[in-house]
PDB file of N, CA and C in Angstrom:
ATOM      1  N   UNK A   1     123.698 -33.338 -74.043  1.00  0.00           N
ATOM      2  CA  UNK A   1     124.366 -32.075 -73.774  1.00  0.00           C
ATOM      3  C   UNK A   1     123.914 -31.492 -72.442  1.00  0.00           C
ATOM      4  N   UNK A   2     122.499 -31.437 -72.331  1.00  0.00           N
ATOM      5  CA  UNK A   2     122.064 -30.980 -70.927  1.00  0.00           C
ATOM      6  C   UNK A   2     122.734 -31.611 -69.740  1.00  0.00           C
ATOM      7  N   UNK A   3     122.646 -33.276 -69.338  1.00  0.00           N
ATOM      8  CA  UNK A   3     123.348 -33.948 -69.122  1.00  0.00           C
ATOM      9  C   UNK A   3     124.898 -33.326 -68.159  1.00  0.00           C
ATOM     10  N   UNK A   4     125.359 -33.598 -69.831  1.00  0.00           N
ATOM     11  CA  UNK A   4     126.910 -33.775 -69.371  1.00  0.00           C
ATOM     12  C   UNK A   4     126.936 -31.768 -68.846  1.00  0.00           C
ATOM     13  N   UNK A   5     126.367 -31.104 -69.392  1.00  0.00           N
ATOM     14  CA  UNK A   5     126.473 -29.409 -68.849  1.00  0.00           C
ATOM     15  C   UNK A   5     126.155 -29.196 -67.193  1.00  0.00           C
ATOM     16  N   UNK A   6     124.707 -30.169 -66.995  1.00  0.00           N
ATOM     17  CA  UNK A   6     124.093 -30.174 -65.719  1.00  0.00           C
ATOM     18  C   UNK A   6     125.263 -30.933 -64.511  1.00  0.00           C
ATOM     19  N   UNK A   7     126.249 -32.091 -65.148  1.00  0.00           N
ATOM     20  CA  UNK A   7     127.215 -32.382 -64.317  1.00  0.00           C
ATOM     21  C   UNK A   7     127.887 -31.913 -63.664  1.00  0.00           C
ATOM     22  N   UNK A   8     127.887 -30.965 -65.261  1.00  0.00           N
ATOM     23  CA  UNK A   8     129.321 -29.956 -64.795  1.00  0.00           C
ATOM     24  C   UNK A   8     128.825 -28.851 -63.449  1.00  0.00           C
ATOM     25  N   UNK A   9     127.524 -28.381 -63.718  1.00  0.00           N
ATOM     26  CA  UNK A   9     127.554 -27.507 -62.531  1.00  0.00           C
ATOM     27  C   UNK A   9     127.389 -27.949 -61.426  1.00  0.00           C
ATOM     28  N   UNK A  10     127.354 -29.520 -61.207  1.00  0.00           N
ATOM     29  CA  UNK A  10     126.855 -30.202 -59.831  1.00  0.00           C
ATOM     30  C   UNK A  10     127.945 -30.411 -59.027  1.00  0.00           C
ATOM     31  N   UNK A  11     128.969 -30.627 -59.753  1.00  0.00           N
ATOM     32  CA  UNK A  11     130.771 -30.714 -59.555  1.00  0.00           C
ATOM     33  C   UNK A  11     131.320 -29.328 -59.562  1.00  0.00           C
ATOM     34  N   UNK A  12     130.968 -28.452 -59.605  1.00  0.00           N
ATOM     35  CA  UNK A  12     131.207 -27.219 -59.214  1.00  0.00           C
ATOM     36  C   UNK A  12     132.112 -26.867 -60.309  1.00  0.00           C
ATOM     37  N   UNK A  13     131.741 -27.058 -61.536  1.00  0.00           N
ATOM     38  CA  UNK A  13     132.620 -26.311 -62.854  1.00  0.00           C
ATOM     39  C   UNK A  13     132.563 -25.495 -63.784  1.00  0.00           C
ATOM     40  N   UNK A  14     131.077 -25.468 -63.704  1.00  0.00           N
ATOM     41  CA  UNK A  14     129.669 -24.730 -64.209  1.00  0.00           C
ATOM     42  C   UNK A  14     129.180 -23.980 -63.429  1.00  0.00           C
ATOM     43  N   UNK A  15     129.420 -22.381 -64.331  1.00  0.00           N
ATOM     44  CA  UNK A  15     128.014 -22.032 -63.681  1.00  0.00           C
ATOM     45  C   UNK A  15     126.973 -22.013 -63.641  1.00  0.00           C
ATOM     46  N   UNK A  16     126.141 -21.840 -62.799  1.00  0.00           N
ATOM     47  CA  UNK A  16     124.269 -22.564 -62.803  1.00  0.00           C
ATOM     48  C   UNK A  16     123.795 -21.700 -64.458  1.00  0.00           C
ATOM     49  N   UNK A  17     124.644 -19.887 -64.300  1.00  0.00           N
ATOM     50  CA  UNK A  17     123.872 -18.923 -65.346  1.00  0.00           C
ATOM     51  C   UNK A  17     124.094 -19.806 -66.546  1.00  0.00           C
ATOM     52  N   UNK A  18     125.362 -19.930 -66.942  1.00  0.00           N
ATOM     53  CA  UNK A  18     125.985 -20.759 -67.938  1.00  0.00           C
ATOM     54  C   UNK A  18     125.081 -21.963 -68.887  1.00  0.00           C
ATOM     55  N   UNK A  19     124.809 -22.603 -67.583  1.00  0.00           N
ATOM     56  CA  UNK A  19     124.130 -23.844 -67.839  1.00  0.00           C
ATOM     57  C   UNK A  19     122.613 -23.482 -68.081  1.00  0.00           C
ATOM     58  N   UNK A  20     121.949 -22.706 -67.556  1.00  0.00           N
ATOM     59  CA  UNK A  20     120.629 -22.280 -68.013  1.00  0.00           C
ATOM     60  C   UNK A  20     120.599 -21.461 -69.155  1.00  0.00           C
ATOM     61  N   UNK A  21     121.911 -20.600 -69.631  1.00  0.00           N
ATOM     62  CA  UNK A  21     122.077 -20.241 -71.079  1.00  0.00           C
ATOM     63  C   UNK A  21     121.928 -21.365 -72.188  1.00  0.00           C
ATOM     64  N   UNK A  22     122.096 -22.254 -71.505  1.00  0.00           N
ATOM     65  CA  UNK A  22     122.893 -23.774 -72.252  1.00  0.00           C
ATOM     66  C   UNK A  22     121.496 -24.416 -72.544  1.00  0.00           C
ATOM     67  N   UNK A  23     120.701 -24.417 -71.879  1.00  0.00           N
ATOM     68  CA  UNK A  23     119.337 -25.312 -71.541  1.00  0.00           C
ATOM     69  C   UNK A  23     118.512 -24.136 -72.540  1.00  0.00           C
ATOM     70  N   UNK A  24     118.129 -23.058 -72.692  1.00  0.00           N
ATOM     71  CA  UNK A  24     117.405 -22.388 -73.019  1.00  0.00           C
ATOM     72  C   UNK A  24     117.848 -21.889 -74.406  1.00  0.00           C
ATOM     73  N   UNK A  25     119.103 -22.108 -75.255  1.00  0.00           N
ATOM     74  CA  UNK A  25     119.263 -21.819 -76.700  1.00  0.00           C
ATOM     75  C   UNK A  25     118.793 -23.398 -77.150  1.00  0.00           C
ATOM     76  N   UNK A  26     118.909 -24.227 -76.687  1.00  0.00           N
ATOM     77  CA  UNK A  26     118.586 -25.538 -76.953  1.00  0.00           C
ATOM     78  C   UNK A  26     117.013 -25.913 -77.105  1.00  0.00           C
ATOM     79  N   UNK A  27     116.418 -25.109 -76.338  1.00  0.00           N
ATOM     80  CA  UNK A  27     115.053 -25.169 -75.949  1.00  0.00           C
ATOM     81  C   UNK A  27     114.369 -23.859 -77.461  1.00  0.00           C
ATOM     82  N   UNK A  28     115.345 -23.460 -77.371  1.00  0.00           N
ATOM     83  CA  UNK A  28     114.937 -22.250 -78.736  1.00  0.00           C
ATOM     84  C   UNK A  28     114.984 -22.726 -79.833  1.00  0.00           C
ATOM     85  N   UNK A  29     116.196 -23.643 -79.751  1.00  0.00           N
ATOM     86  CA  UNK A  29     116.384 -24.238 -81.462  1.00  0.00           C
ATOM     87  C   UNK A  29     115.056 -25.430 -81.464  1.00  0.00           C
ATOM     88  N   UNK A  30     114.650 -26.026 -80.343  1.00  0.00           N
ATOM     89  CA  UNK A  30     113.652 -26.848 -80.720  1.00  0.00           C
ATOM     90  C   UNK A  30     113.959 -28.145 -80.024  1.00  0.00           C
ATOM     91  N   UNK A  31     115.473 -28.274 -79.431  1.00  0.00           N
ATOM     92  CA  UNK A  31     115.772 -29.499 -78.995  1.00  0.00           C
ATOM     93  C   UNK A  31     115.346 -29.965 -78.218  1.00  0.00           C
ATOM     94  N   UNK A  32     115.510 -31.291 -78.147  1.00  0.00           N
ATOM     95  CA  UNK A  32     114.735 -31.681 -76.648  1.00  0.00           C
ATOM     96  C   UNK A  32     115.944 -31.354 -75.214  1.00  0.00           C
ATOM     97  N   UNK A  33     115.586 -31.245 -74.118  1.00  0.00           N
ATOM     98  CA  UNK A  33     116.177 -30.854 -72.806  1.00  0.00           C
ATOM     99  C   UNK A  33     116.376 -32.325 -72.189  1.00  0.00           C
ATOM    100  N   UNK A  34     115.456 -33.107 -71.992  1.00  0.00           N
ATOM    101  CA  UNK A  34     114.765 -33.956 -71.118  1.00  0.00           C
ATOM    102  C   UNK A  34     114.548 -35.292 -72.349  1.00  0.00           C
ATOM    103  N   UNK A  35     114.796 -36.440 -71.154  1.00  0.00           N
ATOM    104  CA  UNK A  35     114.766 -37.965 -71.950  1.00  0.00           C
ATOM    105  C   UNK A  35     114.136 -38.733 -71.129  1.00  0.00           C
ATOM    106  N   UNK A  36     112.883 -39.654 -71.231  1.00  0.00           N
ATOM    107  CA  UNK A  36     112.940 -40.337 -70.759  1.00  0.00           C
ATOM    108  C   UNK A  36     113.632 -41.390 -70.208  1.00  0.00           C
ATOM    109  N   UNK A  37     114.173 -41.759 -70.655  1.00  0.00           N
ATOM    110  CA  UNK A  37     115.847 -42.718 -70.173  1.00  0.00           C
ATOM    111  C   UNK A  37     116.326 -42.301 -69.042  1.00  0.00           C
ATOM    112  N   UNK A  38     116.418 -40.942 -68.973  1.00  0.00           N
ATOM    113  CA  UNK A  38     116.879 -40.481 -67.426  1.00  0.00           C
ATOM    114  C   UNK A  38     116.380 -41.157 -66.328  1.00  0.00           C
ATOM    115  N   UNK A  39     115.167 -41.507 -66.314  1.00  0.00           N
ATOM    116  CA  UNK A  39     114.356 -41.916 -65.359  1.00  0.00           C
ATOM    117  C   UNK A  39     114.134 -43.522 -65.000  1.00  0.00           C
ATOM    118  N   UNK A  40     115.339 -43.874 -66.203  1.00  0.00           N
ATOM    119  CA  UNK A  40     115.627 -45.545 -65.766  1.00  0.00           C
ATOM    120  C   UNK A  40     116.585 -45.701 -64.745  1.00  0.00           C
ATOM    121  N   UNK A  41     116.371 -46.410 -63.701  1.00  0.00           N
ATOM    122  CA  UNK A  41     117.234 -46.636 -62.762  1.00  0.00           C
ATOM    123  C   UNK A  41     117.949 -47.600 -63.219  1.00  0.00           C
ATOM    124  N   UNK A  42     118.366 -48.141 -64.413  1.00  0.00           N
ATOM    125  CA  UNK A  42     119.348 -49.331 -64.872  1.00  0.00           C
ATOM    126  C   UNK A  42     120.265 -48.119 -65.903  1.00  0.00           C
ATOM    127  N   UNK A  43     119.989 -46.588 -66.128  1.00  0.00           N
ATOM    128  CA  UNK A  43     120.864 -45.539 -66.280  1.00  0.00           C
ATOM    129  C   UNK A  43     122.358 -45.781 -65.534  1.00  0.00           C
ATOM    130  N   UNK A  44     122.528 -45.828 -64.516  1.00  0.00           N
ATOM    131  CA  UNK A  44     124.071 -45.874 -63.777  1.00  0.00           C
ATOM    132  C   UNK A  44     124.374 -46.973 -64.239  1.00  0.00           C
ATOM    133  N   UNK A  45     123.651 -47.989 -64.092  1.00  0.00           N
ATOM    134  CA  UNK A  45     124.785 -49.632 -64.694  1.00  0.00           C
ATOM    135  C   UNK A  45     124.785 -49.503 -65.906  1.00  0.00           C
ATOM    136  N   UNK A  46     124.140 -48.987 -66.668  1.00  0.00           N
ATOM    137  CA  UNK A  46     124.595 -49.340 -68.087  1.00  0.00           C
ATOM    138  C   UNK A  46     125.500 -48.606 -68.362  1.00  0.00           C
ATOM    139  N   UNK A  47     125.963 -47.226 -67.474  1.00  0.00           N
ATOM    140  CA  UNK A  47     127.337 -46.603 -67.568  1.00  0.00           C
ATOM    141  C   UNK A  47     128.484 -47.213 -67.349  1.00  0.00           C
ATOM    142  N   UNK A  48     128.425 -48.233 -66.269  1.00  0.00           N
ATOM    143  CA  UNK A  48     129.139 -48.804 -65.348  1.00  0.00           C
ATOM    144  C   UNK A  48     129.501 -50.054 -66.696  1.00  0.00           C
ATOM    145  N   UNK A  49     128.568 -50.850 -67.549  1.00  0.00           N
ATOM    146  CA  UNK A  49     129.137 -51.538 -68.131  1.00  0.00           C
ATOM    147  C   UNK A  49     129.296 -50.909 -69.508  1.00  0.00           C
ATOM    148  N   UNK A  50     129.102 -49.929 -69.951  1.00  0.00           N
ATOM    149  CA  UNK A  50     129.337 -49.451 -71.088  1.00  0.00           C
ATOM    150  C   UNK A  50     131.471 -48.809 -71.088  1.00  0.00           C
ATOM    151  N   UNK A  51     131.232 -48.466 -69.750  1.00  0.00           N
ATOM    152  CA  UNK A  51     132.860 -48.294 -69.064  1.00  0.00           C
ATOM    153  C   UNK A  51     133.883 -49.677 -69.258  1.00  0.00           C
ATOM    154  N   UNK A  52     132.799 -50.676 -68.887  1.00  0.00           N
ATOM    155  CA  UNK A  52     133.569 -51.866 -68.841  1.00  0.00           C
ATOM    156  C   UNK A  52     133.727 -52.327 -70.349  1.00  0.00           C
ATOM    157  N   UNK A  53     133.249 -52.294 -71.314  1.00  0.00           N
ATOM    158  CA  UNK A  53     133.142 -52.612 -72.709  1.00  0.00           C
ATOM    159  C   UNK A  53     134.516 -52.106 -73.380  1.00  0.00           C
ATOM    160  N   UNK A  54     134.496 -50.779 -72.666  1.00  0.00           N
ATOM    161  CA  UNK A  54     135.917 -49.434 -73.247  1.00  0.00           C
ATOM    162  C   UNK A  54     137.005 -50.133 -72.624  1.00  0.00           C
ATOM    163  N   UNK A  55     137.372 -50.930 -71.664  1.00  0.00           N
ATOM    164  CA  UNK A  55     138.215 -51.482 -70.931  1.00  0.00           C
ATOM    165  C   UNK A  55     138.589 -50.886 -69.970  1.00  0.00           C
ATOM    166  N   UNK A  56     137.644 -49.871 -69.012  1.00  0.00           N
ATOM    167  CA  UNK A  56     137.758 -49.826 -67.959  1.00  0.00           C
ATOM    168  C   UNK A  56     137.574 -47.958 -68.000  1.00  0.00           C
ATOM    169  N   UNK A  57     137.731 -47.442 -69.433  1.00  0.00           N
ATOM    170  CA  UNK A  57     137.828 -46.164 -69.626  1.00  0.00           C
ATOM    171  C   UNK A  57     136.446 -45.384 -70.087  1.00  0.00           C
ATOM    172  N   UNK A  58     136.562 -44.520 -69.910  1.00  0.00           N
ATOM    173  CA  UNK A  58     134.845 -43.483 -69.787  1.00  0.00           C
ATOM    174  C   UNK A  58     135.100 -42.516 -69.829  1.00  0.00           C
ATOM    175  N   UNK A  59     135.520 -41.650 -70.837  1.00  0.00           N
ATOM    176  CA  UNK A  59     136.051 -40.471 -71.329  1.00  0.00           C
ATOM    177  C   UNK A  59     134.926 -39.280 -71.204  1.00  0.00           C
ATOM    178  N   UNK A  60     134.193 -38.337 -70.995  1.00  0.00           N
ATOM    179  CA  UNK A  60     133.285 -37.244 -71.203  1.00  0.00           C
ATOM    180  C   UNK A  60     133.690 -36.035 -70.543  1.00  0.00           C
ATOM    181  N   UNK A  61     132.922 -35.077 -71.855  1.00  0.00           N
ATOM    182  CA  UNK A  61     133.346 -34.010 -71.851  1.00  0.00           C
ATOM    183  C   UNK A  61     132.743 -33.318 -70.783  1.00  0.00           C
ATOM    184  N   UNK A  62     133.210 -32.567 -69.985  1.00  0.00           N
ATOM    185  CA  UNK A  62     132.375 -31.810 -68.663  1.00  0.00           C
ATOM    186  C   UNK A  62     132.834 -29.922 -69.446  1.00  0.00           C
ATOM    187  N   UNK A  63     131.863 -28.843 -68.874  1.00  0.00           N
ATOM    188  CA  UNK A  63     131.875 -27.940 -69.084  1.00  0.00           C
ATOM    189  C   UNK A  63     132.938 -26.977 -68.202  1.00  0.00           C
ATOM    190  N   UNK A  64     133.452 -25.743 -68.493  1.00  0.00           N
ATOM    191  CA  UNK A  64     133.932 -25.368 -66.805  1.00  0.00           C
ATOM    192  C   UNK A  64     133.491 -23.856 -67.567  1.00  0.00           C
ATOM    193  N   UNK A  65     132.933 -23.739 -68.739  1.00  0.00           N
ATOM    194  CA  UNK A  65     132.300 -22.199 -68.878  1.00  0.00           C
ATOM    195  C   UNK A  65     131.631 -22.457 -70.291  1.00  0.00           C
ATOM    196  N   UNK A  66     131.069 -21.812 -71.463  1.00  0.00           N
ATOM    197  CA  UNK A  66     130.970 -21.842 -72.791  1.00  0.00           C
ATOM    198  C   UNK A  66     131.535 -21.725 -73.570  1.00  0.00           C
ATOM    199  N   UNK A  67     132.302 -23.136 -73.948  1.00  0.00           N
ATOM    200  CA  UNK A  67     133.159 -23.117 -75.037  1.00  0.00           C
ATOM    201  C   UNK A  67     133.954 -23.589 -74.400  1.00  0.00           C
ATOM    202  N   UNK A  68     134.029 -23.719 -73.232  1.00  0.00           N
ATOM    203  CA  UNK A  68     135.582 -24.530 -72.312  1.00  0.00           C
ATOM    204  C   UNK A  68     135.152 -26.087 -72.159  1.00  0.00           C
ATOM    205  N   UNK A  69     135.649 -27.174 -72.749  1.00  0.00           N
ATOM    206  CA  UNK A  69     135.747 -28.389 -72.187  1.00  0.00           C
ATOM    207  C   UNK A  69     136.667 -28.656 -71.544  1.00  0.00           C
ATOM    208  N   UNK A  70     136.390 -29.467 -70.639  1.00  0.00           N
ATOM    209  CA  UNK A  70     137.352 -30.380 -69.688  1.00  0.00           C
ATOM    210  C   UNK A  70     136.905 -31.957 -69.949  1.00  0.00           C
ATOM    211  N   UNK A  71     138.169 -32.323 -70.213  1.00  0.00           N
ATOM    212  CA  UNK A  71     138.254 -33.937 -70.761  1.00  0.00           C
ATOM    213  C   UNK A  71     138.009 -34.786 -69.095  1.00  0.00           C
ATOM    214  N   UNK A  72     137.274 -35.937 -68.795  1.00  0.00           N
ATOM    215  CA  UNK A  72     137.739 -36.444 -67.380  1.00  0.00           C
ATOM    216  C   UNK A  72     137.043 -38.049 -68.168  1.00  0.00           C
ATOM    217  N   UNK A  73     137.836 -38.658 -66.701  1.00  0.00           N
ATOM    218  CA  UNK A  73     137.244 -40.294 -66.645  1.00  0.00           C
ATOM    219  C   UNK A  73     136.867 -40.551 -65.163  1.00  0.00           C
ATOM    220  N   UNK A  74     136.599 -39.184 -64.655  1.00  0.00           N
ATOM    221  CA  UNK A  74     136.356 -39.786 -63.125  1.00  0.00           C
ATOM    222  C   UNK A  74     134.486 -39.598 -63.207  1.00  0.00           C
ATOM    223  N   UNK A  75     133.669 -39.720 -63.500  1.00  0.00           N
ATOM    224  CA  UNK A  75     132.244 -39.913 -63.056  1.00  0.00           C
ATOM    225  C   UNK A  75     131.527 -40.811 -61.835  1.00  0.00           C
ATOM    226  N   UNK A  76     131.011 -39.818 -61.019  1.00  0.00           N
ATOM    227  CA  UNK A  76     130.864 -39.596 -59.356  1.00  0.00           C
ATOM    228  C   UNK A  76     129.461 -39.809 -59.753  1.00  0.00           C
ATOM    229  N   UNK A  77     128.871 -41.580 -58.903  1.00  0.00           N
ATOM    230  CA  UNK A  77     127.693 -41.526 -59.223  1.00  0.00           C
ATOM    231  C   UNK A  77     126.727 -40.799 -58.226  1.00  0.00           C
ATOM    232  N   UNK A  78     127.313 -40.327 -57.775  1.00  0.00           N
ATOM    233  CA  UNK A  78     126.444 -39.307 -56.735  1.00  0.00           C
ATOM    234  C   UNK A  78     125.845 -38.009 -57.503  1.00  0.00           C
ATOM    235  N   UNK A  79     127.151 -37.575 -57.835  1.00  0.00           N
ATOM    236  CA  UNK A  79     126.723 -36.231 -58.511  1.00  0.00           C
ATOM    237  C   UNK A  79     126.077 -36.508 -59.995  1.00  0.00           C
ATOM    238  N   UNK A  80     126.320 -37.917 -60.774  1.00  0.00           N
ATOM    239  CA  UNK A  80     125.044 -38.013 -61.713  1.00  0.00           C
ATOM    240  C   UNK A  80     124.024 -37.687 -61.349  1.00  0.00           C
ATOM    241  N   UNK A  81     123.928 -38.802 -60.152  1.00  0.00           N
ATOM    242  CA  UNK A  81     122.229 -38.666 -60.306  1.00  0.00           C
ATOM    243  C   UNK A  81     122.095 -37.267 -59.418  1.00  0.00           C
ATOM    244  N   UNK A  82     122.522 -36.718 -58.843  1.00  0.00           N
ATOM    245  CA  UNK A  82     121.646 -35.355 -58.508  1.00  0.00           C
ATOM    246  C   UNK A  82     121.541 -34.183 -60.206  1.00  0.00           C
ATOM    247  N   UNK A  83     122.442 -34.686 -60.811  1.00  0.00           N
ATOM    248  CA  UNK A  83     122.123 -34.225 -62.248  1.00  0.00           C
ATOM    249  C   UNK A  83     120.863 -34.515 -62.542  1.00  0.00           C
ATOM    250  N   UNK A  84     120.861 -35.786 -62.980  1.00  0.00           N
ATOM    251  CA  UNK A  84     119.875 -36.345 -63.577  1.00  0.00           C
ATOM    252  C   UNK A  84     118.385 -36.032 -62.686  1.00  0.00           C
ATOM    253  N   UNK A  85     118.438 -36.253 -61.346  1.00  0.00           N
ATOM    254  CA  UNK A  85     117.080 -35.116 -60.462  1.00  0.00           C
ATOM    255  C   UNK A  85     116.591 -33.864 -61.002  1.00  0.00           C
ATOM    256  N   UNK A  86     117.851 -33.413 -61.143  1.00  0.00           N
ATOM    257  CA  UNK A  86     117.764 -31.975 -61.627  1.00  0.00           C
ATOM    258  C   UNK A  86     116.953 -31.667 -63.282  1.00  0.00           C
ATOM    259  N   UNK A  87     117.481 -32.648 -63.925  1.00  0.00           N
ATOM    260  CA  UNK A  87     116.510 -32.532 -65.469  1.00  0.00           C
ATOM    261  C   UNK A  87     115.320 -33.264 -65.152  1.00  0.00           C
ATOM    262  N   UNK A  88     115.816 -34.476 -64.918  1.00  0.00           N
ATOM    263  CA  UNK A  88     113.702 -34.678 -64.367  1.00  0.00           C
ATOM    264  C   UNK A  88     112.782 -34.776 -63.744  1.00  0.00           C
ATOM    265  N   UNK A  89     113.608 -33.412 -62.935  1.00  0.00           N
ATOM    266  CA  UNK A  89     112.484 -32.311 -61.682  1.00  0.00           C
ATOM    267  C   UNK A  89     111.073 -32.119 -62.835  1.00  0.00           C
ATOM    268  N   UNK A  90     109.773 -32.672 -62.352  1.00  0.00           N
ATOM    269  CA  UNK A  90     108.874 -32.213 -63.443  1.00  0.00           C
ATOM    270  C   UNK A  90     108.470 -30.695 -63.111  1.00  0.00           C
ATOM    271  N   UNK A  91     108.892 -30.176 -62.228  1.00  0.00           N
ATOM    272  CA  UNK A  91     108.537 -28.725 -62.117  1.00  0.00           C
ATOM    273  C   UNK A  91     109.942 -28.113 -63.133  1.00  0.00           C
ATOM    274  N   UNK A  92     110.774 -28.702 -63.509  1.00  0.00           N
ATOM    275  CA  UNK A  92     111.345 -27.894 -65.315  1.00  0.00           C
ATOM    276  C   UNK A  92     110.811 -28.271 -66.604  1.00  0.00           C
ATOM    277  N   UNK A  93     109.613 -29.015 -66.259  1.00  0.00           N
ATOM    278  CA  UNK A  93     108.963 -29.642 -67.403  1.00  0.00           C
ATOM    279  C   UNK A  93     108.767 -28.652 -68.583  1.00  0.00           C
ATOM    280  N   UNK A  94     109.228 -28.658 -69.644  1.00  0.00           N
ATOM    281  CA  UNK A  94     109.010 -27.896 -70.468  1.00  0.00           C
ATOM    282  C   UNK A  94     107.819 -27.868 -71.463  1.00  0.00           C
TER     283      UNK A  94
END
Protein backbone atom coordinates (compact mmCIF):
# COMPACT_ATOMS: atom_id res chain seq x y z
CA UNK A 1 0.00 0.00 0.00
CA UNK A 2 2.80 2.43 0.91
CA UNK A 3 4.31 1.47 -2.33
CA UNK A 4 1.71 1.79 -4.76
CA UNK A 5 0.45 5.40 -2.54
CA UNK A 6 4.27 6.60 -2.61
CA UNK A 7 3.99 6.13 -6.65
CA UNK A 8 1.25 7.87 -6.79
CA UNK A 9 2.76 11.01 -5.34
CA UNK A 10 6.02 10.63 -7.40
CA UNK A 11 3.80 10.81 -10.67
CA UNK A 12 2.22 13.72 -9.44
CA UNK A 13 -1.33 12.21 -8.35
CA UNK A 14 -0.86 12.25 -4.76
CA UNK A 15 -0.59 14.48 -2.47
CA UNK A 16 2.67 14.27 -0.37
CA UNK A 17 -0.17 15.36 2.88
CA UNK A 18 -2.38 12.51 1.63
CA UNK A 19 0.25 10.04 1.44
CA UNK A 20 1.81 10.78 4.87
CA UNK A 21 -1.90 10.50 6.23
CA UNK A 22 -1.65 7.14 4.44
CA UNK A 23 1.82 6.08 5.98
CA UNK A 24 0.96 7.16 9.53
CA UNK A 25 -2.77 5.41 10.14
CA UNK A 26 -0.88 2.35 8.94
CA UNK A 27 1.94 2.93 11.26
CA UNK A 28 -0.93 3.34 14.07
CA UNK A 29 -2.71 0.22 13.30
CA UNK A 30 0.69 -1.55 13.69
CA UNK A 31 1.46 -2.25 10.03
CA UNK A 32 4.51 -2.50 8.64
CA UNK A 33 5.53 0.74 6.19
CA UNK A 34 8.83 -0.67 4.93
CA UNK A 35 10.04 -4.25 3.35
CA UNK A 36 13.00 -5.47 2.99
CA UNK A 37 12.44 -6.61 -0.60
CA UNK A 38 12.46 -3.04 -1.54
CA UNK A 39 16.02 -3.05 -1.34
CA UNK A 40 16.48 -5.95 -3.87
CA UNK A 41 17.70 -4.69 -6.98
CA UNK A 42 16.16 -7.88 -8.88
CA UNK A 43 12.67 -5.76 -7.49
CA UNK A 44 12.19 -4.08 -11.18
CA UNK A 45 12.77 -7.46 -13.12
CA UNK A 46 10.71 -9.44 -11.26
CA UNK A 47 8.02 -6.75 -12.19
CA UNK A 48 9.11 -6.82 -15.62
CA UNK A 49 8.59 -10.69 -15.67
CA UNK A 50 5.76 -10.98 -13.42
CA UNK A 51 4.15 -8.45 -16.39
CA UNK A 52 5.34 -10.95 -18.77
CA UNK A 53 3.59 -14.05 -17.02
CA UNK A 54 0.05 -11.71 -17.26
CA UNK A 55 0.80 -11.55 -21.04
CA UNK A 56 2.20 -8.42 -21.27
CA UNK A 57 -0.43 -6.71 -18.76
CA UNK A 58 0.32 -5.07 -15.17
CA UNK A 59 -2.72 -3.65 -13.87
CA UNK A 60 -2.18 -1.39 -10.31
CA UNK A 61 -4.00 0.65 -8.47
CA UNK A 62 -2.35 4.28 -8.16
CA UNK A 63 -3.93 6.90 -5.70
CA UNK A 64 -5.02 10.52 -7.02
CA UNK A 65 -6.55 11.43 -3.30
CA UNK A 66 -8.20 9.06 -0.32
CA UNK A 67 -10.48 6.86 -1.52
CA UNK A 68 -9.83 7.78 -5.26
CA UNK A 69 -8.21 4.94 -7.33
CA UNK A 70 -6.91 5.20 -10.65
CA UNK A 71 -6.64 1.90 -12.56
CA UNK A 72 -3.16 2.11 -14.98
CA UNK A 73 -0.74 -0.39 -16.84
CA UNK A 74 1.78 2.17 -17.57
CA UNK A 75 4.62 1.71 -14.63
CA UNK A 76 7.66 4.20 -15.18
CA UNK A 77 10.69 2.50 -13.84
CA UNK A 78 12.09 5.67 -12.99
CA UNK A 79 9.50 6.89 -10.87
CA UNK A 80 9.43 3.31 -9.01
CA UNK A 81 12.45 3.44 -7.91
CA UNK A 82 12.52 7.05 -6.69
CA UNK A 83 9.44 5.56 -4.75
CA UNK A 84 11.04 2.87 -3.52
CA UNK A 85 14.27 5.53 -2.30
CA UNK A 86 11.76 7.23 -0.73
CA UNK A 87 10.50 4.22 1.71
CA UNK A 88 13.96 3.02 2.22
CA UNK A 89 15.40 6.42 3.03
CA UNK A 90 16.69 5.01 6.56
CA UNK A 91 16.23 8.48 7.90
CA UNK A 92 12.05 7.33 7.72
CA UNK A 93 13.12 4.42 9.59
CA UNK A 94 10.48 3.78 11.84
Amino acid sequence: MVLDARYSVEAGLLDPRDHAQIVALLERLGLPVRHAALSDPRLLGGLADFREHLGGELTITLLAGIGRGIETRDVQEDVMRRAIRWITDDRRAA
